[in-house]
C-alpha atoms as a PDB file:
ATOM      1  CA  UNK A   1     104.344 118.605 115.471  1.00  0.00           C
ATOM      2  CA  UNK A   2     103.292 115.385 117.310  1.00  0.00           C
ATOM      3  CA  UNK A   3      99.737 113.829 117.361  1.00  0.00           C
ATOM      4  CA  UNK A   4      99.060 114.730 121.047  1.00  0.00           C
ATOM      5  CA  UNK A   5      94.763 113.613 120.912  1.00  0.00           C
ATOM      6  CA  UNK A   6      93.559 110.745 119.121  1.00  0.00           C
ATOM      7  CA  UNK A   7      89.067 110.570 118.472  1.00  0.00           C
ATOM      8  CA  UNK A   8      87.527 107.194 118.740  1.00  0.00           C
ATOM      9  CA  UNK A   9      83.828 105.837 118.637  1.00  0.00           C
ATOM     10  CA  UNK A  10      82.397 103.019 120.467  1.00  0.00           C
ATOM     11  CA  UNK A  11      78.908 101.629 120.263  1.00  0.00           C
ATOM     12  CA  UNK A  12      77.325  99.705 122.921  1.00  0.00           C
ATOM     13  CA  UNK A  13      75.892  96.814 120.536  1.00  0.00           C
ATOM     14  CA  UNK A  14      79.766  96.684 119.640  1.00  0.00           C
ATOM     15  CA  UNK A  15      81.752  94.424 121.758  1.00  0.00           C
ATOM     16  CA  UNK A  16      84.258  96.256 124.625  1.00  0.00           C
ATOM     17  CA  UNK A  17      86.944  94.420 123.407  1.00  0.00           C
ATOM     18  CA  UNK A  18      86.975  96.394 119.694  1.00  0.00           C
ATOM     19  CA  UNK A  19      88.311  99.080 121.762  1.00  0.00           C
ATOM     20  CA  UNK A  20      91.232  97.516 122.879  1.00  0.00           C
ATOM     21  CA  UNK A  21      93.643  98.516 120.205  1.00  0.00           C
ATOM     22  CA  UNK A  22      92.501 101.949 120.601  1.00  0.00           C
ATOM     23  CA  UNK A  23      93.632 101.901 123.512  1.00  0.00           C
ATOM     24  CA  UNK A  24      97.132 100.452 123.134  1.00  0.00           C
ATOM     25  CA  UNK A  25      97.900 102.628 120.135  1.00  0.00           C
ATOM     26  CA  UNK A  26      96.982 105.343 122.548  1.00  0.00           C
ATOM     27  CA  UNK A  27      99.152 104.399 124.706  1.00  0.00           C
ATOM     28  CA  UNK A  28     102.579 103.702 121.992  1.00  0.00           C
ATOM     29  CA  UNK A  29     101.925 107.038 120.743  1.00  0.00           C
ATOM     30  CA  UNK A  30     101.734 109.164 124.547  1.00  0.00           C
ATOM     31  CA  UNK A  31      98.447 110.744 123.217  1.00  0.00           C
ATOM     32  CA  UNK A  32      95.087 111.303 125.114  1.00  0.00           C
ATOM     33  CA  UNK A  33      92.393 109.699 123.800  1.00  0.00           C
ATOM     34  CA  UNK A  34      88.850 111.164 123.126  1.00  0.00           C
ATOM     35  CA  UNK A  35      86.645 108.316 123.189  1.00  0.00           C
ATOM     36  CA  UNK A  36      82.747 108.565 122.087  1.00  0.00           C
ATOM     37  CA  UNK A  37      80.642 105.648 123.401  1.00  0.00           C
ATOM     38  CA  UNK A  38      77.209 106.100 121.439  1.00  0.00           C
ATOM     39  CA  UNK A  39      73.461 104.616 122.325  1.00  0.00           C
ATOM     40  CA  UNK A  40      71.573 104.453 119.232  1.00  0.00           C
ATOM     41  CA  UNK A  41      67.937 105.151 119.318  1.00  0.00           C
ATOM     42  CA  UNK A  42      66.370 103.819 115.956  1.00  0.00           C
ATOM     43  CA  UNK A  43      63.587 105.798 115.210  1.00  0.00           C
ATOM     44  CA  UNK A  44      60.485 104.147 114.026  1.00  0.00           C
ATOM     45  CA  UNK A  45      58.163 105.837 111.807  1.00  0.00           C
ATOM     46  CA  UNK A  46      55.009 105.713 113.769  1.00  0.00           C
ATOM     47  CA  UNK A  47      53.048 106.188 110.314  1.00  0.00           C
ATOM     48  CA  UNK A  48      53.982 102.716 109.692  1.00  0.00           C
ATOM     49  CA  UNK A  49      53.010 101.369 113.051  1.00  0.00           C
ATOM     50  CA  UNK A  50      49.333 102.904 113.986  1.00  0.00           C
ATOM     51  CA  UNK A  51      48.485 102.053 117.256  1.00  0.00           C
ATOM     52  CA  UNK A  52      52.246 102.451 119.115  1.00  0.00           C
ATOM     53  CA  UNK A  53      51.549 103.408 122.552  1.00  0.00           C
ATOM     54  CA  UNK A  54      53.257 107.071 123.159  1.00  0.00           C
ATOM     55  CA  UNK A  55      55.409 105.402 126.003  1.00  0.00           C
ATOM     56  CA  UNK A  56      57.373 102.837 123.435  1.00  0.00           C
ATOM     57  CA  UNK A  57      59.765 105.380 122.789  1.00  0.00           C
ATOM     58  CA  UNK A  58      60.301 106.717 125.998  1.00  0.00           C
ATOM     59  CA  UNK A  59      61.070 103.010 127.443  1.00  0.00           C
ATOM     60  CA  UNK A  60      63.012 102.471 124.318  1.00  0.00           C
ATOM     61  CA  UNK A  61      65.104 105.587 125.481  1.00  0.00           C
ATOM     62  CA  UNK A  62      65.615 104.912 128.949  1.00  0.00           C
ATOM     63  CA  UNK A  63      67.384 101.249 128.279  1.00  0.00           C
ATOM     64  CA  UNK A  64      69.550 102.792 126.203  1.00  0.00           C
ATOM     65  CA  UNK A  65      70.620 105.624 128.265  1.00  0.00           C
ATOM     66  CA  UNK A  66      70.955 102.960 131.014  1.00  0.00           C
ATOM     67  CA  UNK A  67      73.327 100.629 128.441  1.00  0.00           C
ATOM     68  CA  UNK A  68      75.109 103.426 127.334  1.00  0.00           C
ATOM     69  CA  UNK A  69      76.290 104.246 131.518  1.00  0.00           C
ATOM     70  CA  UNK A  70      76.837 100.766 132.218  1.00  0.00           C
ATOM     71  CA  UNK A  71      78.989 100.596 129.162  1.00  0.00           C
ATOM     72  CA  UNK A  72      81.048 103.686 129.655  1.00  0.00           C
ATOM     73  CA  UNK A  73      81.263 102.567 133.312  1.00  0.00           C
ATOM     74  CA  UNK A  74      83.368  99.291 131.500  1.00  0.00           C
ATOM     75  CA  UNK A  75      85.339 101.459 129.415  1.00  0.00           C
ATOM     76  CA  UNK A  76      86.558 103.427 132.160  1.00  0.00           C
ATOM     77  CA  UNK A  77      87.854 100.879 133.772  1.00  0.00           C
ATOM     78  CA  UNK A  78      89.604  99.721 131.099  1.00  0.00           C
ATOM     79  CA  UNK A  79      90.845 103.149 130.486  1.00  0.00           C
ATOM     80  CA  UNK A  80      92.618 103.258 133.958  1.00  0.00           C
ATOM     81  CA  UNK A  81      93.819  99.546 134.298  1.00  0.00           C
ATOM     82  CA  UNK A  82      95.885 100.861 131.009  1.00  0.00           C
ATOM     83  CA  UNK A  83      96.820 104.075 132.676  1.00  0.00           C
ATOM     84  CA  UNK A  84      95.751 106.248 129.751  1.00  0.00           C
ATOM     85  CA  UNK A  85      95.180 109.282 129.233  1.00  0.00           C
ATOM     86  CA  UNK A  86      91.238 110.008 128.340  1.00  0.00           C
ATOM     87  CA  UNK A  87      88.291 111.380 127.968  1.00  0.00           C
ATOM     88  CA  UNK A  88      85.138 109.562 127.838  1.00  0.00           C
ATOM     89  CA  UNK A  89      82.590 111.099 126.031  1.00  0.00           C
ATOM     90  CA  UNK A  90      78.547 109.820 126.081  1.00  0.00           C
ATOM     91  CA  UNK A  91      76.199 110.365 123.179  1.00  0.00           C
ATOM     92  CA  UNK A  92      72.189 108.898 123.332  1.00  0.00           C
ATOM     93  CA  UNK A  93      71.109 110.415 120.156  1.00  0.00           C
ATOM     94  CA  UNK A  94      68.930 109.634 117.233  1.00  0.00           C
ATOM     95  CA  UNK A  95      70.802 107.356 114.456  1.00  0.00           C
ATOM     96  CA  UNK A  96      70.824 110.315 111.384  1.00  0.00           C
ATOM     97  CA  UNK A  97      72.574 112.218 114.031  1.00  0.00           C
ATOM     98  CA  UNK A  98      75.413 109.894 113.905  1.00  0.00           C
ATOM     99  CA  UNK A  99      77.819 111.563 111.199  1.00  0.00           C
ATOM    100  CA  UNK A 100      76.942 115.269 112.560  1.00  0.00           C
ATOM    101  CA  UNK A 101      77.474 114.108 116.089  1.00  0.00           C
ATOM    102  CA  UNK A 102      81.396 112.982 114.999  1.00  0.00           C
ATOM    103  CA  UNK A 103      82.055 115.795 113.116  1.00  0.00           C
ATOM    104  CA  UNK A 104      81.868 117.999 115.791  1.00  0.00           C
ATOM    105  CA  UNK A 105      84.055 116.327 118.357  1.00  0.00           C
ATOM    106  CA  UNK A 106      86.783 115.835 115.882  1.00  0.00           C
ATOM    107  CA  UNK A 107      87.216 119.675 116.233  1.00  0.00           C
ATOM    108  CA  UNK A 108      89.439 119.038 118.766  1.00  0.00           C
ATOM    109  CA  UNK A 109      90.838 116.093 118.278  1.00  0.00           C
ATOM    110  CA  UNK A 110      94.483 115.457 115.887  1.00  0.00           C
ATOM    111  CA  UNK A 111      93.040 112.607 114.162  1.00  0.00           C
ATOM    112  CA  UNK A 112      90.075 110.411 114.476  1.00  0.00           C
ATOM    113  CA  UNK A 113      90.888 106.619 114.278  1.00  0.00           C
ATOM    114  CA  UNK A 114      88.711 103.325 113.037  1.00  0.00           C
ATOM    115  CA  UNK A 115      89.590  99.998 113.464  1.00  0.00           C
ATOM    116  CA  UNK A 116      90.580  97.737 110.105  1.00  0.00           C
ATOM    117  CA  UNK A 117      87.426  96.721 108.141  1.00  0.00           C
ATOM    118  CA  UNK A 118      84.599  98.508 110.066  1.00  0.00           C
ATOM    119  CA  UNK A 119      84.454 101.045 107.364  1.00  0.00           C
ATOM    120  CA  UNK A 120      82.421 100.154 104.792  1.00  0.00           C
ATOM    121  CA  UNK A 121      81.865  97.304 106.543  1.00  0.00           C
ATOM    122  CA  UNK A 122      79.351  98.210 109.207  1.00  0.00           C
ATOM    123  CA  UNK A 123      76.973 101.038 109.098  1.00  0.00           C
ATOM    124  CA  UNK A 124      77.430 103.108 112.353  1.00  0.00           C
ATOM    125  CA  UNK A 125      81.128 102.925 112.370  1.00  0.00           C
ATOM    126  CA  UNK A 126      80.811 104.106 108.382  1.00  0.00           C
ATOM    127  CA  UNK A 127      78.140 106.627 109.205  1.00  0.00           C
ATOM    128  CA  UNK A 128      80.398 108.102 111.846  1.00  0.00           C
ATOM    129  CA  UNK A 129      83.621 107.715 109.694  1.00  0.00           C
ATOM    130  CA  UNK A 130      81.763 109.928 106.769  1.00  0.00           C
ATOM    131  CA  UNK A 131      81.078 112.488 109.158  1.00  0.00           C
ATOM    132  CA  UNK A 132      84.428 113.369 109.880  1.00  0.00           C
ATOM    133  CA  UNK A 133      85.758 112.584 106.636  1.00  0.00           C
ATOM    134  CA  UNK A 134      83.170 115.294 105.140  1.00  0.00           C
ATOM    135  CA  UNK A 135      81.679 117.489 107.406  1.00  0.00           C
ATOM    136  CA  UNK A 136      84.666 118.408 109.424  1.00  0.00           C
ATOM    137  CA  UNK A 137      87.441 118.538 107.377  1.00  0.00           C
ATOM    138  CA  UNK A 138      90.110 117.047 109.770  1.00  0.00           C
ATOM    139  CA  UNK A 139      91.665 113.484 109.175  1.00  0.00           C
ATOM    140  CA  UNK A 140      90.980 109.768 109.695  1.00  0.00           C
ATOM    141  CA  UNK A 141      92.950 106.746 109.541  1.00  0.00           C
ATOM    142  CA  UNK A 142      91.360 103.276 109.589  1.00  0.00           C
ATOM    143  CA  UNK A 143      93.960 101.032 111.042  1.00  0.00           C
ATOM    144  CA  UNK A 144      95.536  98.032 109.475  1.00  0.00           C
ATOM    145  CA  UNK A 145      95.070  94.169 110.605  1.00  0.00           C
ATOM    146  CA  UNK A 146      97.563  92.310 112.899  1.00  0.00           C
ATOM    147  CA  UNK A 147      98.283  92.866 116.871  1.00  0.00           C
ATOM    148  CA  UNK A 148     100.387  96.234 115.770  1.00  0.00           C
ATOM    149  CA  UNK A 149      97.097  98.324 114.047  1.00  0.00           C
ATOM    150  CA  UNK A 150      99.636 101.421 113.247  1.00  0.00           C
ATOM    151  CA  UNK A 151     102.817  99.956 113.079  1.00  0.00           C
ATOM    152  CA  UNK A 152     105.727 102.621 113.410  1.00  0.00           C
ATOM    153  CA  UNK A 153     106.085 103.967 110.416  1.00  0.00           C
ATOM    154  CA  UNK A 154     108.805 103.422 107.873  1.00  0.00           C
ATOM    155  CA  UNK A 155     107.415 103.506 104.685  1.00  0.00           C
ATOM    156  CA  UNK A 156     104.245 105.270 103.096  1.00  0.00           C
ATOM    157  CA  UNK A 157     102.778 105.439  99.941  1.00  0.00           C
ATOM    158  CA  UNK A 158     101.132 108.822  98.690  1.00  0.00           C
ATOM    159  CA  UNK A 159      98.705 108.784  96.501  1.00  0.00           C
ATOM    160  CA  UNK A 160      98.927 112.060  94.461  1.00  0.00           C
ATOM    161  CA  UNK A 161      97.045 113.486  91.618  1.00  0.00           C
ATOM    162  CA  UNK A 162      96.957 116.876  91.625  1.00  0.00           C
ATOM    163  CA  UNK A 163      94.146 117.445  93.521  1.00  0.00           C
ATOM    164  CA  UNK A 164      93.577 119.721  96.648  1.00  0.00           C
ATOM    165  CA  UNK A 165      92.059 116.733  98.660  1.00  0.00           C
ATOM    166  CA  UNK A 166      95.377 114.621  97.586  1.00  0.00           C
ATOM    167  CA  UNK A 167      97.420 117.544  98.854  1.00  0.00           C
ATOM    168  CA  UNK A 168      95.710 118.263 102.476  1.00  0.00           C
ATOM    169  CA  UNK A 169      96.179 114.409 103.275  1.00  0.00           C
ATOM    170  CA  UNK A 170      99.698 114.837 102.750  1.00  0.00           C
ATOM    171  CA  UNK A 171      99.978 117.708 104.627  1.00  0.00           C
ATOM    172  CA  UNK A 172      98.068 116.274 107.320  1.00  0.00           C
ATOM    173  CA  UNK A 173     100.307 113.125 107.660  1.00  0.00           C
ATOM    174  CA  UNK A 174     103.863 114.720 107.948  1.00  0.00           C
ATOM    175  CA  UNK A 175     102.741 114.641 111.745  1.00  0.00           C
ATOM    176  CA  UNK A 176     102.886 110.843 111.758  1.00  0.00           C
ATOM    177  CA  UNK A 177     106.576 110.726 109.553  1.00  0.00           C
ATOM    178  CA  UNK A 178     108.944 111.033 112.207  1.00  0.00           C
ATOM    179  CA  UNK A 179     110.489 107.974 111.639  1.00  0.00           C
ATOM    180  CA  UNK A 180     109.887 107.702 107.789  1.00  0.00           C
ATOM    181  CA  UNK A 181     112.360 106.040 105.725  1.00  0.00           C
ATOM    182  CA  UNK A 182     110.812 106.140 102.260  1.00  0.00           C
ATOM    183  CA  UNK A 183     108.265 108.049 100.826  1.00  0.00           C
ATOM    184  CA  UNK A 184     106.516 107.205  97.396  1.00  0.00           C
ATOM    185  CA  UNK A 185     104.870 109.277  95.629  1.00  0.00           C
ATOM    186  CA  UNK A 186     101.926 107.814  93.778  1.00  0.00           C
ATOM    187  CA  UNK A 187     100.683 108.463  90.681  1.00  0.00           C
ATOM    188  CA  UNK A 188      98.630 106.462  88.235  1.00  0.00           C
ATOM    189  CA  UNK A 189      98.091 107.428  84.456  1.00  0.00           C
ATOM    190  CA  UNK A 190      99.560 110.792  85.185  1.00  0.00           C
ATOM    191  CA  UNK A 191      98.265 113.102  82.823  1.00  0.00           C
ATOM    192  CA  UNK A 192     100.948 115.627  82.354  1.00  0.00           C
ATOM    193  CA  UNK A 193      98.138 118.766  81.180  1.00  0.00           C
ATOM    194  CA  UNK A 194      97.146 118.598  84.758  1.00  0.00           C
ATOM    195  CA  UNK A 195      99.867 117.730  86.797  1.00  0.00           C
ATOM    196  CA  UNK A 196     103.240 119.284  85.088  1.00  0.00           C
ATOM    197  CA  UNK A 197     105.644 117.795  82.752  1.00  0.00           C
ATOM    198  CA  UNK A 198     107.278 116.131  85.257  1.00  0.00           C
ATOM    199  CA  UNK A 199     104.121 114.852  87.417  1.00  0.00           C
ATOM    200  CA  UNK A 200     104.544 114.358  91.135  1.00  0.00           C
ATOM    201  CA  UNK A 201     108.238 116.288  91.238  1.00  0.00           C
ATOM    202  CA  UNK A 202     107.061 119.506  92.701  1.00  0.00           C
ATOM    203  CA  UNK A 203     105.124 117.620  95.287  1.00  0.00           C
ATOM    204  CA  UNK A 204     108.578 115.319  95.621  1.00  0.00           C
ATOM    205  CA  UNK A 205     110.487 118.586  96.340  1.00  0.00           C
ATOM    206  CA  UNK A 206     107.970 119.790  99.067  1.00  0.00           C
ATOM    207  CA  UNK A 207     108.140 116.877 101.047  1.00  0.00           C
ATOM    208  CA  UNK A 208     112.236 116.678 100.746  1.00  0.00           C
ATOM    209  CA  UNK A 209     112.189 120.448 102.297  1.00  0.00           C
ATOM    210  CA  UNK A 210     110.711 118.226 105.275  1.00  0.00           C
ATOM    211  CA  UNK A 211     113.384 115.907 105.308  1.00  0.00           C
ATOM    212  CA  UNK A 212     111.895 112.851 103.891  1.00  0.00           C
ATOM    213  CA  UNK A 213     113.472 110.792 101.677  1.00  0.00           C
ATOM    214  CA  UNK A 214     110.962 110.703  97.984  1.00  0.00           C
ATOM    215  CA  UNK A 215     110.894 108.558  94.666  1.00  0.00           C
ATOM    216  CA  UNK A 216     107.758 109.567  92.512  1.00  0.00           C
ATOM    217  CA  UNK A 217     106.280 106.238  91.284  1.00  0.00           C
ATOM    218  CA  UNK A 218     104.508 107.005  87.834  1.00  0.00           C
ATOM    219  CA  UNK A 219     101.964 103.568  87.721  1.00  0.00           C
ATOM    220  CA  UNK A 220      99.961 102.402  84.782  1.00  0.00           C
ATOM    221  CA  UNK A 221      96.698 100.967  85.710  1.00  0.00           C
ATOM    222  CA  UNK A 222      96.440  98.738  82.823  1.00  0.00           C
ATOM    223  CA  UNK A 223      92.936  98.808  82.933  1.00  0.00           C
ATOM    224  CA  UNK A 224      92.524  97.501  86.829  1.00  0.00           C
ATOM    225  CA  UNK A 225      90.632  99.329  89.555  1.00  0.00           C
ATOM    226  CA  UNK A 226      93.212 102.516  90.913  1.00  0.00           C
ATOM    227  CA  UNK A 227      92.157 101.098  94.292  1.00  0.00           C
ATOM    228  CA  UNK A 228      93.861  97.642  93.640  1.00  0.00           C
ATOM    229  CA  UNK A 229      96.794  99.429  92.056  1.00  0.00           C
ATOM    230  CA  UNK A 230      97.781 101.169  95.231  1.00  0.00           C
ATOM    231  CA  UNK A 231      96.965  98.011  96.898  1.00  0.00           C
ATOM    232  CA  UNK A 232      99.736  95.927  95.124  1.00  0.00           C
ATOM    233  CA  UNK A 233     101.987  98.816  95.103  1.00  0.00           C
ATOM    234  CA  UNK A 234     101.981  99.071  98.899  1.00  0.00           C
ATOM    235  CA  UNK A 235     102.604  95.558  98.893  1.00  0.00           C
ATOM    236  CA  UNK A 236     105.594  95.282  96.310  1.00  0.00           C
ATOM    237  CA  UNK A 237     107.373  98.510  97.943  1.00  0.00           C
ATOM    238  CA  UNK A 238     106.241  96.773 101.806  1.00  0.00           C
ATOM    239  CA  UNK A 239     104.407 100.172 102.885  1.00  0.00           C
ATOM    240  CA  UNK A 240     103.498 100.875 106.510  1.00  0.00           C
ATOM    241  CA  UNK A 241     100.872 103.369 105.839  1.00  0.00           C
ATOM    242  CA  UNK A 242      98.676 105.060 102.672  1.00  0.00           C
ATOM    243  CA  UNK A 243      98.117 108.692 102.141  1.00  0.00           C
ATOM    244  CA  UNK A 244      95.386 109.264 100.011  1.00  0.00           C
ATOM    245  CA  UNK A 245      92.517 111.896  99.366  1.00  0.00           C
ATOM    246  CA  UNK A 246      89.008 110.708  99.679  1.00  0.00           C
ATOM    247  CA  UNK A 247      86.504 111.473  97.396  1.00  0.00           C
ATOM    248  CA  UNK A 248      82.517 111.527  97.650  1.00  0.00           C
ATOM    249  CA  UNK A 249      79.389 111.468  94.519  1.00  0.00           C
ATOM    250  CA  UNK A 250      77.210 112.824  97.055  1.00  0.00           C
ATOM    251  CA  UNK A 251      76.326 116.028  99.359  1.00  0.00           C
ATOM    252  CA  UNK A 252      73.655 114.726 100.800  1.00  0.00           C
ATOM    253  CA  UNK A 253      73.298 113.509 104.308  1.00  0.00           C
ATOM    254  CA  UNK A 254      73.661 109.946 103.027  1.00  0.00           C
ATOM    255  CA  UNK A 255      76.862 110.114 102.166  1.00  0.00           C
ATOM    256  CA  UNK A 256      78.517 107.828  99.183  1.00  0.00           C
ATOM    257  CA  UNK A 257      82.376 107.088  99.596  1.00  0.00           C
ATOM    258  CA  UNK A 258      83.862 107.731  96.290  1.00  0.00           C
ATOM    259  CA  UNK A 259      84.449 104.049  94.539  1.00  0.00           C
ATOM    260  CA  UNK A 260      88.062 104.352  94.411  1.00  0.00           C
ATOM    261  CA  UNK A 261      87.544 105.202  98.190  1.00  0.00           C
ATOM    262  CA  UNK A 262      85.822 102.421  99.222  1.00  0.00           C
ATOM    263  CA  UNK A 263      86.949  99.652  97.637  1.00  0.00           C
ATOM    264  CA  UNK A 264      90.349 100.438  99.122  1.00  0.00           C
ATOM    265  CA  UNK A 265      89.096 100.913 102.288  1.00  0.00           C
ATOM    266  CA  UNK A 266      87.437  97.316 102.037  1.00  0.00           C
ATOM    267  CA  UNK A 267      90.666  95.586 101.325  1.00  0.00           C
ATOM    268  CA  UNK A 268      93.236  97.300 103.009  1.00  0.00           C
ATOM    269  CA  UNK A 269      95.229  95.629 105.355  1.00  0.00           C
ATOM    270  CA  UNK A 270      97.590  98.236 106.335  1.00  0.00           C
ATOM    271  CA  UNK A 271      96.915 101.820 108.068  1.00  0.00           C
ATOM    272  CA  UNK A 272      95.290 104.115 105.767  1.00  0.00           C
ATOM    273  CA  UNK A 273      95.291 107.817 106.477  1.00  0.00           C
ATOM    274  CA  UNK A 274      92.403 109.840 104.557  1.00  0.00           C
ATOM    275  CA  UNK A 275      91.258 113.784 104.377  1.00  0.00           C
ATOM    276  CA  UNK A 276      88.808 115.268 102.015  1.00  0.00           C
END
């Protein structure tokens, strides 16, 4: 099964040209490409500021509505200068609404797709990255550095531990494996209780069924961060792309990336591919 729609979020305090590898991956992999552009309203706790006039808000409003067309006018004409396939979808809507807002339009979308460092590293990009991670279910990949953000894909690293999130990001990348040499199979300080005698082989023998080519890499951590383990890993074995579950502390609306999570997610360099 091929990825045939891609989701991707703009803002319009972000500059046009983040969405330019959007675009061209788009474009490598023949998919359409559902693209949000968002306006922002910040709202402002009037308790804190007596005396607001009641029309602050609705001005506020109506430049970013404005903004948010003459942005999406831009995009579309980047869209058809690179004769893509899209949709161009407009949100003005209060910031909490952010991660909800995502979570819905990935519904109908393969995969939903962030550009290399935004997540953790800027709050609406992270806001709207949790919401799809979380509340929808379906997948997300932040994309690796360079001029070639998803390379094609040769070899991928898995993390596995047992664990149903582990398993439905594995299932959810065979989609992208087409052209997979090499699969490893991750697992660091395996604890054999949990995982079998022989931990990672059943999961090896699944993913041979598929076709793939497997070695099940048993790590020690040695006392370093797992994060940083699968890091170095991905660099000694020269990995195109990690598969890993993500994991949150928190159910609330604020949500907390897991710390294994997010530190890898903060230092990748490479594609990562993440479901919950």
């Amino acid at each position: 099964m091929a990825i045939t729609t891609l989701l991707a979020v703009h803002a319009i305090d972000e500059p046009i040209e983040t969405i330019n590898p959007i675009i061209e991956l788009c474009g490598d992999l023949g998919a359409h490409l559902n693209l949000v552009v968002f306006g922002v309203m910040q709202t402002i706790p009037t308790a804190s500021y007596g005396g607001m006039p009641d029309y602050y808000l609705t001005d506020e409003h109506d430049r970013i509505v404005r903004e948010v067309r003459e942005r999406t006018a831009a995009v579309e004409a980047m869209i058809q200068e690179a004769y893509l396939s899209a949709s161009v979808l407009v949100e003005c809507i209060d910031a909490g609404m952010i991660g909800r807002t995502m979570s819905k339009h990935a519904l109908y979308a393969d995969v939903t797709i962030f550009r290399n460092g935004s997540v953790p590293g800027s709050t609406f990009p992270t806001q709207a990255f949790n919401g799809v991670l979380f509340d929808s279910g379906q997948p997300v990949i932040a994309l690796g550095a360079g001029d070639k953000p998803l390379p094609v894909v040769k070899r991928v690293i898995m993390a596995w531990n047992g664990e149903p999130e582990a398993a439905r990001a594995i299932h959810c990348s065979l989609p992208l494996l087409q052209s997979v040499q090499d699969v490893h199979v991750v697992m660091i300080d395996p604890e054999t209780t949990k995982a079998g005698s022989n931990p990672g082989d059943d999961m090896a023998a699944f993913l041979t069924r598929h076709g793939l080519k497997v070695t099940v890499d048993r790590l020690s951590s040695g006392g370093r961060e797992i994060g940083d383990v699968l890091l170095k890993h991905a660099e000694d074995t020269d990995a195109d792309l990690i598969v890993m579950g993500a994991y949150g502390h928190s159910r609330l609306r604020e949500w907390l990336l897991g710390g294994t999570t997010r530190d890898l997610l903060a230092k990748a360099k490479l594609p990562v591919l993440m479901v919950h």
